[in-house]
PDB file of N, CA and C in Angstrom:
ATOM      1  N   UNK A   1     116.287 116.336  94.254  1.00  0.00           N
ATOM      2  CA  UNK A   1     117.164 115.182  94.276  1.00  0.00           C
ATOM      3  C   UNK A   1     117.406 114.741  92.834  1.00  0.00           C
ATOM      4  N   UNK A   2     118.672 114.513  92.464  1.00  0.00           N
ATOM      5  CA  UNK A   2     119.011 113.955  90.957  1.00  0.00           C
ATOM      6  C   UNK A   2     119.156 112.357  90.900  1.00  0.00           C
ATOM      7  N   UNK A   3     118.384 111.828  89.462  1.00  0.00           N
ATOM      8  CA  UNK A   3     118.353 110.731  89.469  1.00  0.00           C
ATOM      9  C   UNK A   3     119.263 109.969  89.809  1.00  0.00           C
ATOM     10  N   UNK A   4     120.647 110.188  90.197  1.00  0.00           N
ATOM     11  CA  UNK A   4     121.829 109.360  90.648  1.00  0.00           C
ATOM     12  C   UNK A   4     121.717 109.756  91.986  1.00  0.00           C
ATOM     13  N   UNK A   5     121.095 110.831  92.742  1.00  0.00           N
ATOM     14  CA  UNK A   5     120.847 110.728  94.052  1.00  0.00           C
ATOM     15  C   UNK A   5     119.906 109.711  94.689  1.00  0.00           C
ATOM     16  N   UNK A   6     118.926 109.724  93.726  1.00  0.00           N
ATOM     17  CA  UNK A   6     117.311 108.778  93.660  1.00  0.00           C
ATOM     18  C   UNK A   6     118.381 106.904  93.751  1.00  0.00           C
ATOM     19  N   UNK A   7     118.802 107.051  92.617  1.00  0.00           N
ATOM     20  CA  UNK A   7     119.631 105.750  92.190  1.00  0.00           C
ATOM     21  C   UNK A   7     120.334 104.997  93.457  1.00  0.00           C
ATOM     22  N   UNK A   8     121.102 106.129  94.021  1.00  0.00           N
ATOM     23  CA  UNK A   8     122.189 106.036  95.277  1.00  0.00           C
ATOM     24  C   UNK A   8     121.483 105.700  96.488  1.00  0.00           C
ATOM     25  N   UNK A   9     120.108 106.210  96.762  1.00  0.00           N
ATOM     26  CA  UNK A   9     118.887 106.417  97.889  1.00  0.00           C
ATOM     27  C   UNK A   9     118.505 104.574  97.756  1.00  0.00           C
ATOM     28  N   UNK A  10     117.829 104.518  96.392  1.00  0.00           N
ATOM     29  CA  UNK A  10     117.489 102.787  96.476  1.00  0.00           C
ATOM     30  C   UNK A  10     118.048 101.713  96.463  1.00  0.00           C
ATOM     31  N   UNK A  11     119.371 102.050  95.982  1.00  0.00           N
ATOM     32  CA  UNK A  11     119.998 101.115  96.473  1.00  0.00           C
ATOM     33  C   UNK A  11     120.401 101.074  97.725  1.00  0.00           C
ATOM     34  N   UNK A  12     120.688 101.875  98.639  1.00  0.00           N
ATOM     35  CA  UNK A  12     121.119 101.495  99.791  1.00  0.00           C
ATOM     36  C   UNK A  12     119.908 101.441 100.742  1.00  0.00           C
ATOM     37  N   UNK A  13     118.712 101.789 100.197  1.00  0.00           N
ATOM     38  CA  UNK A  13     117.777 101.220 100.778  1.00  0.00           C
ATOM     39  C   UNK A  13     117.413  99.618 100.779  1.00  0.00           C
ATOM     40  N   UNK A  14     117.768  99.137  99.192  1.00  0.00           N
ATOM     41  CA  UNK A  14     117.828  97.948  99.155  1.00  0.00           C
ATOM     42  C   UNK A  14     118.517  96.768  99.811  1.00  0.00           C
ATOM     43  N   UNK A  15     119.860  97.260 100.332  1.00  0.00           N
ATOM     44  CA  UNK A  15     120.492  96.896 100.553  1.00  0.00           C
ATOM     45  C   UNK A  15     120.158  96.653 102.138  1.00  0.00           C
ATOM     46  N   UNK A  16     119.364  97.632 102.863  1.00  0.00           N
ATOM     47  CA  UNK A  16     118.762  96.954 104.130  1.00  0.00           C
ATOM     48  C   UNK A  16     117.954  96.263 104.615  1.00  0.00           C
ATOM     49  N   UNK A  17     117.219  95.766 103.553  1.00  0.00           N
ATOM     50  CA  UNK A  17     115.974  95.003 103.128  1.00  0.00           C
ATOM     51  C   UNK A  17     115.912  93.438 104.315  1.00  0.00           C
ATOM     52  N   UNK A  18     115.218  93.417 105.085  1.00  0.00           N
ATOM     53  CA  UNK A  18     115.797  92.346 106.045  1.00  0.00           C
ATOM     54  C   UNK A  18     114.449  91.485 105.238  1.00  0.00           C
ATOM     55  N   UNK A  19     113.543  91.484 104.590  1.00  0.00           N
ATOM     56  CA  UNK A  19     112.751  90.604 103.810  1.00  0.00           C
ATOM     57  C   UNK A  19     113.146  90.695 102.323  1.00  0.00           C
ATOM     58  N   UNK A  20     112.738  89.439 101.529  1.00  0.00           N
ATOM     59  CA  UNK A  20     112.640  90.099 100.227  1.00  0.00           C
ATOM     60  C   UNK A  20     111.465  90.491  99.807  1.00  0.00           C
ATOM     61  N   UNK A  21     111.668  91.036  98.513  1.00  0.00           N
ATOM     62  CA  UNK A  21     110.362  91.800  98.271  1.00  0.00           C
ATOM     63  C   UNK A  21     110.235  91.180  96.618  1.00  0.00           C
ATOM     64  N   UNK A  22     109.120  91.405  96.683  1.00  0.00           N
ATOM     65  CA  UNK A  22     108.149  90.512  95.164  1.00  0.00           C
ATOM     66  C   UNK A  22     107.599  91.519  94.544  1.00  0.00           C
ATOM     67  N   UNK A  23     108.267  91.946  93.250  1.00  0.00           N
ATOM     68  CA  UNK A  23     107.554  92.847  92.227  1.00  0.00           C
ATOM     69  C   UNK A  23     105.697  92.463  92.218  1.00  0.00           C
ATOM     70  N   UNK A  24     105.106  93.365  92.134  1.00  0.00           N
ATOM     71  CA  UNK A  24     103.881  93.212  91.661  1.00  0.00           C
ATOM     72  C   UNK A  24     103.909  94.207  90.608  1.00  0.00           C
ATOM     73  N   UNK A  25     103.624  95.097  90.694  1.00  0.00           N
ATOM     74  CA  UNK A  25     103.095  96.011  89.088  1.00  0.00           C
ATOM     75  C   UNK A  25     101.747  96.291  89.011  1.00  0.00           C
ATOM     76  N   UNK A  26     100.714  96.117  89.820  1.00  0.00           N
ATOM     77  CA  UNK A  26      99.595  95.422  89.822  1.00  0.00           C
ATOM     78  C   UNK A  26      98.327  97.253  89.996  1.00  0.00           C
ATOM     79  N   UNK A  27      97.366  97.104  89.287  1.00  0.00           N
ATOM     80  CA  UNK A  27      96.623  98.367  89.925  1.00  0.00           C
ATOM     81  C   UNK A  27      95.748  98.244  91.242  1.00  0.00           C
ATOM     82  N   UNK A  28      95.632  99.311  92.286  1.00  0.00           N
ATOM     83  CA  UNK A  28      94.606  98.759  93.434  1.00  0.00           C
ATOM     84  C   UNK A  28      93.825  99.606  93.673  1.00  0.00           C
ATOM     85  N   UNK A  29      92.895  99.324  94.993  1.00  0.00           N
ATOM     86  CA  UNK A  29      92.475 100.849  95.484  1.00  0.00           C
ATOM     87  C   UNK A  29      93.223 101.381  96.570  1.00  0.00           C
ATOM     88  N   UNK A  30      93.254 102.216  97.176  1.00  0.00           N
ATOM     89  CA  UNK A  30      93.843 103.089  97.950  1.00  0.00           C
ATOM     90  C   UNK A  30      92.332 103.832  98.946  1.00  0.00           C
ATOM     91  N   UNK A  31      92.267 103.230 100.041  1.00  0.00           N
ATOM     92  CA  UNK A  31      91.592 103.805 101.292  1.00  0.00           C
ATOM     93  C   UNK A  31      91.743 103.882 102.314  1.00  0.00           C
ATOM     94  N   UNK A  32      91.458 104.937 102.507  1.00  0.00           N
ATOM     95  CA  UNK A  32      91.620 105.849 103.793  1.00  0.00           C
ATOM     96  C   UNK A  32      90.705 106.340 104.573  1.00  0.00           C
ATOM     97  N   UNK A  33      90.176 106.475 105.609  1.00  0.00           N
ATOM     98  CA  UNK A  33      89.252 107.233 106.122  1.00  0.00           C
ATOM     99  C   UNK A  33      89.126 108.724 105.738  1.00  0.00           C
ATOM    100  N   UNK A  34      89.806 108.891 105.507  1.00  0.00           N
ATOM    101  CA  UNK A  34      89.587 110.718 105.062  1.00  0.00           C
ATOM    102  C   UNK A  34      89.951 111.350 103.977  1.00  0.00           C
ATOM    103  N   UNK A  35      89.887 110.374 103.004  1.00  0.00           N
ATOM    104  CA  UNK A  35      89.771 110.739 101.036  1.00  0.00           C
ATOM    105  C   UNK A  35      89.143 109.563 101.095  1.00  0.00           C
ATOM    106  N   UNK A  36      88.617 109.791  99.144  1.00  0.00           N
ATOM    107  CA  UNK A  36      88.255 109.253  98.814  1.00  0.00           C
ATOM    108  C   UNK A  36      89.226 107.682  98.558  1.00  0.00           C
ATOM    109  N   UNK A  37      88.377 106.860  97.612  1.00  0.00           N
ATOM    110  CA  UNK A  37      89.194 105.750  97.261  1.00  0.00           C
ATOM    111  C   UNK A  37      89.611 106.013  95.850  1.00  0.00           C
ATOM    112  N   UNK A  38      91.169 106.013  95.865  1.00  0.00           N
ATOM    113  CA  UNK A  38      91.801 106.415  94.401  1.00  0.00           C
ATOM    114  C   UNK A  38      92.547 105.067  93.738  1.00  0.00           C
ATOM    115  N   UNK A  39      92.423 105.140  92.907  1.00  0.00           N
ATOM    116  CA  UNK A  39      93.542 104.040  92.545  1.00  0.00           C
ATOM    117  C   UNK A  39      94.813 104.184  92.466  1.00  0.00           C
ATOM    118  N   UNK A  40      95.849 103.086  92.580  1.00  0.00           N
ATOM    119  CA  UNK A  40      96.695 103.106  92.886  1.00  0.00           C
ATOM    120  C   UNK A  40      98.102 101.995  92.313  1.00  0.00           C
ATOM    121  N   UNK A  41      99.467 102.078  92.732  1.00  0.00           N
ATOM    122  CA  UNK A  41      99.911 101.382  91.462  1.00  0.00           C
ATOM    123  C   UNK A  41     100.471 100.341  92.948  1.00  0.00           C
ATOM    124  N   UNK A  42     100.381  99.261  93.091  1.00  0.00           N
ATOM    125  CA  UNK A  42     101.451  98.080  93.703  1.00  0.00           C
ATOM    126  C   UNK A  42     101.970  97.669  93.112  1.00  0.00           C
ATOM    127  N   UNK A  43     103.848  98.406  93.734  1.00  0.00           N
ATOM    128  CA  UNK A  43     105.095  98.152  93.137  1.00  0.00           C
ATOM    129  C   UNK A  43     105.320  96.855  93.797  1.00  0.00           C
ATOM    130  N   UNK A  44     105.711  96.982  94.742  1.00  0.00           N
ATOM    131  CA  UNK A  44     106.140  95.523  95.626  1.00  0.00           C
ATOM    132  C   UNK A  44     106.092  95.280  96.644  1.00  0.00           C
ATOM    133  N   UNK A  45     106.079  94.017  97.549  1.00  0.00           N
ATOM    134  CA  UNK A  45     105.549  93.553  98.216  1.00  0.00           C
ATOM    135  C   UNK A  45     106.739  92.940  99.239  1.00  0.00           C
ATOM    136  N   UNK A  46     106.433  92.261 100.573  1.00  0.00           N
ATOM    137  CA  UNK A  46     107.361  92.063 101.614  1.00  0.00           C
ATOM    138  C   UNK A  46     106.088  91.542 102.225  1.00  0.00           C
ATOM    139  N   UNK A  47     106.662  90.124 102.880  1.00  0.00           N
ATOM    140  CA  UNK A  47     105.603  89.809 104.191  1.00  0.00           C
ATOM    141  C   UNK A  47     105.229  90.561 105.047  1.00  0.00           C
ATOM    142  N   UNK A  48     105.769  91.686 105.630  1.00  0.00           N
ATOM    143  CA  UNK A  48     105.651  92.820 106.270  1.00  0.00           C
ATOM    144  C   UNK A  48     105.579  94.041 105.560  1.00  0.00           C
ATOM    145  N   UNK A  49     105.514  94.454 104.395  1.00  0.00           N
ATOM    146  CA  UNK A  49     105.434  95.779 103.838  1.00  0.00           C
ATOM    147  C   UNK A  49     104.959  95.785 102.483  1.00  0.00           C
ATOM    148  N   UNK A  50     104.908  96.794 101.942  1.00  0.00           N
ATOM    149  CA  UNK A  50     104.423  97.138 100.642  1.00  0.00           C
ATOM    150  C   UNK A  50     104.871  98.824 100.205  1.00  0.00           C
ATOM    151  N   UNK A  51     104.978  98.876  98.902  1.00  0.00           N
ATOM    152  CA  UNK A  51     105.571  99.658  98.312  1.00  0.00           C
ATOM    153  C   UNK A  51     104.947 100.389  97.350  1.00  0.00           C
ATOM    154  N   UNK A  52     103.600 101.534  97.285  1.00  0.00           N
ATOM    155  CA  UNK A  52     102.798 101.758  96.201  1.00  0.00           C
ATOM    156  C   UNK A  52     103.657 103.016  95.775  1.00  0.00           C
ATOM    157  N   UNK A  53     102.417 103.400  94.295  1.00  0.00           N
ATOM    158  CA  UNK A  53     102.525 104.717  94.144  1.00  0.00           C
ATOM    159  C   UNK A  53     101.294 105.137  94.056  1.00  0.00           C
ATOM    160  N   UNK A  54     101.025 106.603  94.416  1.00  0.00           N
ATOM    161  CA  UNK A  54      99.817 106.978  94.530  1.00  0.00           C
ATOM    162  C   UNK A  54      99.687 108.231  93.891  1.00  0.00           C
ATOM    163  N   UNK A  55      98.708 108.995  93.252  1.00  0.00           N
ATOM    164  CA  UNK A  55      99.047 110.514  92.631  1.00  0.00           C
ATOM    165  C   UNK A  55      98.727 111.681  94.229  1.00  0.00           C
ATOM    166  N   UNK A  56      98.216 110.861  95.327  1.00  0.00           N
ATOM    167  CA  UNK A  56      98.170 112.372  96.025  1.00  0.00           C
ATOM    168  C   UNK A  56      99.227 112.091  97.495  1.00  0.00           C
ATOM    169  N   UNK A  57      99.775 113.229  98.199  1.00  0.00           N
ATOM    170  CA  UNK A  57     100.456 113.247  99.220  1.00  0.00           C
ATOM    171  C   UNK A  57      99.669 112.193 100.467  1.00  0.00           C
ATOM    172  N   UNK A  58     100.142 111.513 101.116  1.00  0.00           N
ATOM    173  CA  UNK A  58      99.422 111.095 102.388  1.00  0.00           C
ATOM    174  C   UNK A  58     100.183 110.872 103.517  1.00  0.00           C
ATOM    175  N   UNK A  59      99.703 111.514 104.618  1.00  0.00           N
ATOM    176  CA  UNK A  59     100.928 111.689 105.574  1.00  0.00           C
ATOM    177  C   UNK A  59     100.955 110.405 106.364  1.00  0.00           C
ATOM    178  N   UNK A  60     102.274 110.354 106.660  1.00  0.00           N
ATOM    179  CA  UNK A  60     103.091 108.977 107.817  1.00  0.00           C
ATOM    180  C   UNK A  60     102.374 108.979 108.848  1.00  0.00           C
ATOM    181  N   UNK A  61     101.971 108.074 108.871  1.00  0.00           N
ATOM    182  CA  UNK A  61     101.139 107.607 110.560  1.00  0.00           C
ATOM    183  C   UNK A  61      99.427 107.137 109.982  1.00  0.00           C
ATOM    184  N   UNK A  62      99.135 107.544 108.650  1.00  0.00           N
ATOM    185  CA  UNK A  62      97.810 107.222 107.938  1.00  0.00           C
ATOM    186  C   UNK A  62      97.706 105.719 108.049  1.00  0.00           C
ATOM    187  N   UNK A  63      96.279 105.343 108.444  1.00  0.00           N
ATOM    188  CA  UNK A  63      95.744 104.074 108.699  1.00  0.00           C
ATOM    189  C   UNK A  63      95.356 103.622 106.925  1.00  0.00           C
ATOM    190  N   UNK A  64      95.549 102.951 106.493  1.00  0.00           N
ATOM    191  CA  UNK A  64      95.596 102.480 104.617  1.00  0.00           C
ATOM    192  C   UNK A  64      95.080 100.953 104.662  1.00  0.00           C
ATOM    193  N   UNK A  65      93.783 100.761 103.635  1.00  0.00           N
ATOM    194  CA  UNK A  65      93.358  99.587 103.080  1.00  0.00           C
ATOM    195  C   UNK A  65      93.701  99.776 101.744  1.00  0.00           C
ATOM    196  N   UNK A  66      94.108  98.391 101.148  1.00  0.00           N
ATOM    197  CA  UNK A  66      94.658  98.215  99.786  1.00  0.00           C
ATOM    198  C   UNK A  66      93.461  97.556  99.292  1.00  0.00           C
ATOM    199  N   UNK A  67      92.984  96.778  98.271  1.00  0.00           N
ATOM    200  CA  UNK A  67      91.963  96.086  97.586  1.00  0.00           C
ATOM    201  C   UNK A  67      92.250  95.599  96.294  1.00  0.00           C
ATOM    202  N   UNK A  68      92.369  94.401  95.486  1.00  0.00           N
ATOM    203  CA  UNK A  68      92.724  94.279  94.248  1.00  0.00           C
ATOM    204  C   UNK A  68      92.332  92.907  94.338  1.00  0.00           C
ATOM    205  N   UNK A  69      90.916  92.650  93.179  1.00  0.00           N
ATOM    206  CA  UNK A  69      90.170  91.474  93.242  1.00  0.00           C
ATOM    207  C   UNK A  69      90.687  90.818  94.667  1.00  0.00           C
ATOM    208  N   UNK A  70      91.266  89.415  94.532  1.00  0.00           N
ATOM    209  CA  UNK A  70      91.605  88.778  96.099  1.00  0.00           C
ATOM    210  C   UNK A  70      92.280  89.061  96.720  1.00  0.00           C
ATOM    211  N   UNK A  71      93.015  90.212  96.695  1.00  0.00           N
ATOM    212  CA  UNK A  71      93.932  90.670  97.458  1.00  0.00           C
ATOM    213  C   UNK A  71      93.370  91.740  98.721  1.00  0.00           C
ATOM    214  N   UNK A  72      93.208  91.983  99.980  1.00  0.00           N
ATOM    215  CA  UNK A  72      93.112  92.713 100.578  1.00  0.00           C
ATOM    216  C   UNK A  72      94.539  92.732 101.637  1.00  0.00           C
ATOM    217  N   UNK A  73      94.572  94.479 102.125  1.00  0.00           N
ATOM    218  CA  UNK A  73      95.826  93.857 103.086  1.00  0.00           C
ATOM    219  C   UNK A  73      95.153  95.868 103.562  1.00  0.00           C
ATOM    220  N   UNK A  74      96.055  95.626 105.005  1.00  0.00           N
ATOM    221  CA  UNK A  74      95.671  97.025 105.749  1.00  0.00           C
ATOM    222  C   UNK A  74      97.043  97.160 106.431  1.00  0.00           C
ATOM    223  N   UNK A  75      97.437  98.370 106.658  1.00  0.00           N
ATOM    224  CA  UNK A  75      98.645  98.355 107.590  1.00  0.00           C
ATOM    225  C   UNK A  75      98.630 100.401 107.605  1.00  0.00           C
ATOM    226  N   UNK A  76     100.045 100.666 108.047  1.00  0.00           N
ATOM    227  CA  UNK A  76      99.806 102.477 108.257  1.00  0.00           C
ATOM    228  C   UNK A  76     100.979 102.706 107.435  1.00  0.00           C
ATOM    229  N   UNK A  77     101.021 104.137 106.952  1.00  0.00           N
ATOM    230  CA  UNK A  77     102.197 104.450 106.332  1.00  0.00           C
ATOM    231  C   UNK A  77     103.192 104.885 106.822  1.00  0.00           C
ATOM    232  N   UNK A  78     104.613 104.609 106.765  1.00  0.00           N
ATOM    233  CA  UNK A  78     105.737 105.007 107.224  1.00  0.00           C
ATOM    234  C   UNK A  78     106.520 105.578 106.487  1.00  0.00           C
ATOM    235  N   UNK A  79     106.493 106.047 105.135  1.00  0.00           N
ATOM    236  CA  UNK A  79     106.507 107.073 104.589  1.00  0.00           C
ATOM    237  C   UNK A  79     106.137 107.780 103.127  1.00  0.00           C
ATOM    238  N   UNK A  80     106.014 108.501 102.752  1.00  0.00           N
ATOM    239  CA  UNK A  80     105.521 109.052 101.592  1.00  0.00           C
ATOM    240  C   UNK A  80     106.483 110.287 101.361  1.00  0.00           C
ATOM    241  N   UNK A  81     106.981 109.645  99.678  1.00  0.00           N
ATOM    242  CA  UNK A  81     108.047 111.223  99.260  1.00  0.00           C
ATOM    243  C   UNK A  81     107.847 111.381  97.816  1.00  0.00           C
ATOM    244  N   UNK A  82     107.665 112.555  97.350  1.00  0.00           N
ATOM    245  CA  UNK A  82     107.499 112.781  95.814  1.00  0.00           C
ATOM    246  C   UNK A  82     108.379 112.469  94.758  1.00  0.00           C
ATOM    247  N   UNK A  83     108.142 111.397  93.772  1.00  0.00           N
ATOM    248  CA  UNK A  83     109.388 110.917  93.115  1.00  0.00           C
ATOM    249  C   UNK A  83     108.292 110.870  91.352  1.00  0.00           C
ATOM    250  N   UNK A  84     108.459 111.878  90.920  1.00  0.00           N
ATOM    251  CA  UNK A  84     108.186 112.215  89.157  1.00  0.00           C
ATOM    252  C   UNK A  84     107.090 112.219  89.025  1.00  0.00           C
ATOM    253  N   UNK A  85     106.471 113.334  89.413  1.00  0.00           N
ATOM    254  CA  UNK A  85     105.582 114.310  89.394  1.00  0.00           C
ATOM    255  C   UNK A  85     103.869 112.889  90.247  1.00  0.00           C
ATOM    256  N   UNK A  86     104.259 112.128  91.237  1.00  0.00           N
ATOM    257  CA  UNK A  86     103.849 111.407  91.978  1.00  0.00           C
ATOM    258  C   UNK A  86     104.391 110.880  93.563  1.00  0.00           C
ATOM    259  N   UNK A  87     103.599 109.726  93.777  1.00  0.00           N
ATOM    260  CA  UNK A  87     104.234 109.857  95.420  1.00  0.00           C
ATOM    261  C   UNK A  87     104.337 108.612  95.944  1.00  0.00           C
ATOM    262  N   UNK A  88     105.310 108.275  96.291  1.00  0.00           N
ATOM    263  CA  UNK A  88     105.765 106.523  96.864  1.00  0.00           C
ATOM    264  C   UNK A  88     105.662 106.825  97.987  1.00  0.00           C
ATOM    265  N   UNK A  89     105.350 105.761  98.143  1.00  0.00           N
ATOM    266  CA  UNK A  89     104.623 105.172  99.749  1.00  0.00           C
ATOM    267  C   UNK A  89     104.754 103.612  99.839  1.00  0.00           C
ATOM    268  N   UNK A  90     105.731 103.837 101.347  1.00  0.00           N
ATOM    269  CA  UNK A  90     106.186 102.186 101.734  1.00  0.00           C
ATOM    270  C   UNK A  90     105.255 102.263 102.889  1.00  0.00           C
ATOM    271  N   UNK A  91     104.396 101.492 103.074  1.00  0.00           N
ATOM    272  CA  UNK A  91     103.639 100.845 104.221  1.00  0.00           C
ATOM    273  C   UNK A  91     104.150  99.545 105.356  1.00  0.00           C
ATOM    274  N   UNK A  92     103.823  99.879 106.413  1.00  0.00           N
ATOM    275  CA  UNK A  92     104.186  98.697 107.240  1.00  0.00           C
ATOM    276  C   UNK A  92     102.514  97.546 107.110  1.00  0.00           C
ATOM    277  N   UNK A  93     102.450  96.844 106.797  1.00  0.00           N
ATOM    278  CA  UNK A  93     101.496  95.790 107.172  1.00  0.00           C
ATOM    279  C   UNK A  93     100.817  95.226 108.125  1.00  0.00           C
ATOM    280  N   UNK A  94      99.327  95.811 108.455  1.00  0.00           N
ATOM    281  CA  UNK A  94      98.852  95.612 110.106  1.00  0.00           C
ATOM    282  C   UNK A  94      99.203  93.735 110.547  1.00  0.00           C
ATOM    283  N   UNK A  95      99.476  92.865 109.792  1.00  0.00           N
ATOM    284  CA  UNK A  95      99.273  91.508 110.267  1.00  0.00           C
ATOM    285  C   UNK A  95     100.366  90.658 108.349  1.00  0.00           C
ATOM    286  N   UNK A  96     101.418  90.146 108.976  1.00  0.00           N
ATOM    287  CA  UNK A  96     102.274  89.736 107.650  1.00  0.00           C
ATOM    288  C   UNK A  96     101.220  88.953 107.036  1.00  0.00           C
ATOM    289  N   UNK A  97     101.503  88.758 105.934  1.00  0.00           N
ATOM    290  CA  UNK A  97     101.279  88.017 105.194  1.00  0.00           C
ATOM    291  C   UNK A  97     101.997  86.644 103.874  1.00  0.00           C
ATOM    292  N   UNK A  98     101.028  85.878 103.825  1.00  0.00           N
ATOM    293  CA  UNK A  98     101.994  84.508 102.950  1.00  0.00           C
ATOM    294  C   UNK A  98     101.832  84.747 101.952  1.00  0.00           C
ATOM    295  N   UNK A  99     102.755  85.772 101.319  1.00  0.00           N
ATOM    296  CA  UNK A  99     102.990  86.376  99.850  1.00  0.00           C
ATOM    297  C   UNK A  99     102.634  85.438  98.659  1.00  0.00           C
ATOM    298  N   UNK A 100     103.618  84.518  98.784  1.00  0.00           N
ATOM    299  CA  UNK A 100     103.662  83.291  98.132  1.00  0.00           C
ATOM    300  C   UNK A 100     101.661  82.519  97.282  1.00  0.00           C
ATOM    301  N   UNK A 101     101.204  82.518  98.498  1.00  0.00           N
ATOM    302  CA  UNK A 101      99.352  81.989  98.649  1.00  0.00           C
ATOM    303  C   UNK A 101      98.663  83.040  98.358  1.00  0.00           C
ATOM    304  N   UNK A 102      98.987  84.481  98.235  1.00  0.00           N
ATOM    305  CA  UNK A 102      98.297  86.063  98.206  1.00  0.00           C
ATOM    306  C   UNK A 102      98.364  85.782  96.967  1.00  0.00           C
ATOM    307  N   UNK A 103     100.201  86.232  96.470  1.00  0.00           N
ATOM    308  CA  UNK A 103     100.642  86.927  94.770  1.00  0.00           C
ATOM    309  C   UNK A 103     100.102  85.718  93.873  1.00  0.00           C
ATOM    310  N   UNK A 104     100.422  84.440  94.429  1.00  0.00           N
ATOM    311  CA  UNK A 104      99.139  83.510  93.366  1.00  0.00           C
ATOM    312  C   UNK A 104      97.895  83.726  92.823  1.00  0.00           C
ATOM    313  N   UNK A 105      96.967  83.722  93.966  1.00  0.00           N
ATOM    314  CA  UNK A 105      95.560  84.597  93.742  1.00  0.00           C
ATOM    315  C   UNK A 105      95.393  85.401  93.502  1.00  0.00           C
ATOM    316  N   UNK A 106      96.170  86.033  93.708  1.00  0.00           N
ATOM    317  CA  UNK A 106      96.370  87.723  92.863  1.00  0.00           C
ATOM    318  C   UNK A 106      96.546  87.617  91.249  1.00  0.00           C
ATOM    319  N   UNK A 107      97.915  86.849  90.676  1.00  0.00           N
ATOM    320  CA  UNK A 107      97.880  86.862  89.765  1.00  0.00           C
ATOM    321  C   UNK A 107      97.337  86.265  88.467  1.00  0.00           C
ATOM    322  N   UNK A 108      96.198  84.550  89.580  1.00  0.00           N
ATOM    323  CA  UNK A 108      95.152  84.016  88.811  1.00  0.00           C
ATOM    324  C   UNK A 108      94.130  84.810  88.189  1.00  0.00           C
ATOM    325  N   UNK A 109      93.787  85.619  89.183  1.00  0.00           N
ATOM    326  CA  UNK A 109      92.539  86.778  88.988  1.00  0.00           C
ATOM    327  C   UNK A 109      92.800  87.444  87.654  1.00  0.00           C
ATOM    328  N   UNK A 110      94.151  88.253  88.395  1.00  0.00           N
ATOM    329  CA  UNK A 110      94.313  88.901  86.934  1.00  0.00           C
ATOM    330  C   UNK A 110      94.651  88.390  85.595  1.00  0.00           C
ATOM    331  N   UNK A 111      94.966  86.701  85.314  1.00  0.00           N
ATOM    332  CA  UNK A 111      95.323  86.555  84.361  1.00  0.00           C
ATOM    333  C   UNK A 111      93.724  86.301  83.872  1.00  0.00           C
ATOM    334  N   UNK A 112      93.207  86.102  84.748  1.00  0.00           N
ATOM    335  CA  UNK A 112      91.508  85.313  84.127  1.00  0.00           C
ATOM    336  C   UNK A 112      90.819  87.052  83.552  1.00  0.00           C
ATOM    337  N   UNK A 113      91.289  87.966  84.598  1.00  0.00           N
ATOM    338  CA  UNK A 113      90.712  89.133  83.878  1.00  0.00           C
ATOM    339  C   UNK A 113      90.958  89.443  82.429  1.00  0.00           C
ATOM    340  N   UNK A 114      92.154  89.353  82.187  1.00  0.00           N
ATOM    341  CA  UNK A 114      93.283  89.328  80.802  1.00  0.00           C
ATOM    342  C   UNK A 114      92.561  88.881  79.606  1.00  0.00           C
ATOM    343  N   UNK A 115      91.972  87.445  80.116  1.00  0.00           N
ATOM    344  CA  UNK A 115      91.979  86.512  79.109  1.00  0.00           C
ATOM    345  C   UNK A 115      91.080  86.710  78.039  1.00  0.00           C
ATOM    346  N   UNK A 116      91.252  86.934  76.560  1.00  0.00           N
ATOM    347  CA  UNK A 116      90.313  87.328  75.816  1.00  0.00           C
ATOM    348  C   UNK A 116      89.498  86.347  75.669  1.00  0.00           C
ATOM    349  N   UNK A 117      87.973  86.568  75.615  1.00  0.00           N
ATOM    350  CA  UNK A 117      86.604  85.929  75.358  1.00  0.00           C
ATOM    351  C   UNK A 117      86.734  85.639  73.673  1.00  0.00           C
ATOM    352  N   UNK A 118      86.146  84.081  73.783  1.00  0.00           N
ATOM    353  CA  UNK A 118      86.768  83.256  72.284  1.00  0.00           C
ATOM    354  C   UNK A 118      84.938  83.787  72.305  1.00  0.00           C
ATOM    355  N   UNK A 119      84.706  84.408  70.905  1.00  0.00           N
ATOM    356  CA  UNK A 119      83.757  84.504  70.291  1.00  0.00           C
ATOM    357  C   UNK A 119      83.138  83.695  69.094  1.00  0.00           C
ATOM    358  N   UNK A 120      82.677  83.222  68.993  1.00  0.00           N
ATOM    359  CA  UNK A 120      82.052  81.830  67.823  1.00  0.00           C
ATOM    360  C   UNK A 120      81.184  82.977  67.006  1.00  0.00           C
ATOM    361  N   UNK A 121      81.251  82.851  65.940  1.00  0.00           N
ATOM    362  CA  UNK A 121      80.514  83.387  64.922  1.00  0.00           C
ATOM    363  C   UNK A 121      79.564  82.618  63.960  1.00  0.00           C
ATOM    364  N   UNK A 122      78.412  83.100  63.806  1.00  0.00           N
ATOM    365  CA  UNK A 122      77.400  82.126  63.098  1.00  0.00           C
ATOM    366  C   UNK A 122      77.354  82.226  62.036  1.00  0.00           C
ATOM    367  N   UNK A 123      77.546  80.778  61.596  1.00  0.00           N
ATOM    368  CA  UNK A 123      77.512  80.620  60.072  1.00  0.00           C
ATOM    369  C   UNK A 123      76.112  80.648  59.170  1.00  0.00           C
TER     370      UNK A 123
END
């Protein structure tokens, strides 16, 4: 597929979007009953769905826990396709969620992770 095919694909995927969806960017884990736990990238988010990338194939119908400090969420995959030399995966969400009260705590965590430690030096 050529990047103006890729281009042409998301947008009109976008365009059916019956939720909106909330950039994250965020790193997670990725588990499954039958691999290990890998990490993983959360692109974006939907009260009902989610949008990772992952480095290995995982087939549609896979039962998936996410994890990222306060964030937990579980749902199955509905599909996985190879896009630059990796693999996107949109998930349906076992139970929606209040994005809004999640991506907060989500992004407190990580800013507190961020935050550089003020070091005092002795005189």
């Amino acid at each position: 597929m050529t990047k103006k095919q890729q281009d042409q694909a998301a947008a009109a995927t976008s365009e059916r979007r019956a939720e909106p969806r909330i950039k994250a960017g965020v790193s997670v884990v990725w588990i499954t009953q039958r691999s290990h736990p890998i990490e993983a990238c959360l692109l974006d988010l939907s009260p009902h769905g989610a949008r990772l990338r992952i480095p290995e194939m995982v087939p549609v119908g896979t039962n998936v826990r996410i994890e990222a400090h306060e964030l937990l969420l579980s749902g199955t995959v509905r599909r996985c396709c190879r896009i630059q030399g990796a693999y996107e995966v949109g998930m349906m969400l076992a139970e929606p969620m209040d994005m809004v009260d999640q991506l907060r705590r989500l992004d407190a965590a990580l800013l507190a992770e961020s935050e550089p430690v003020n070091s005092k030096t002795a005189s």
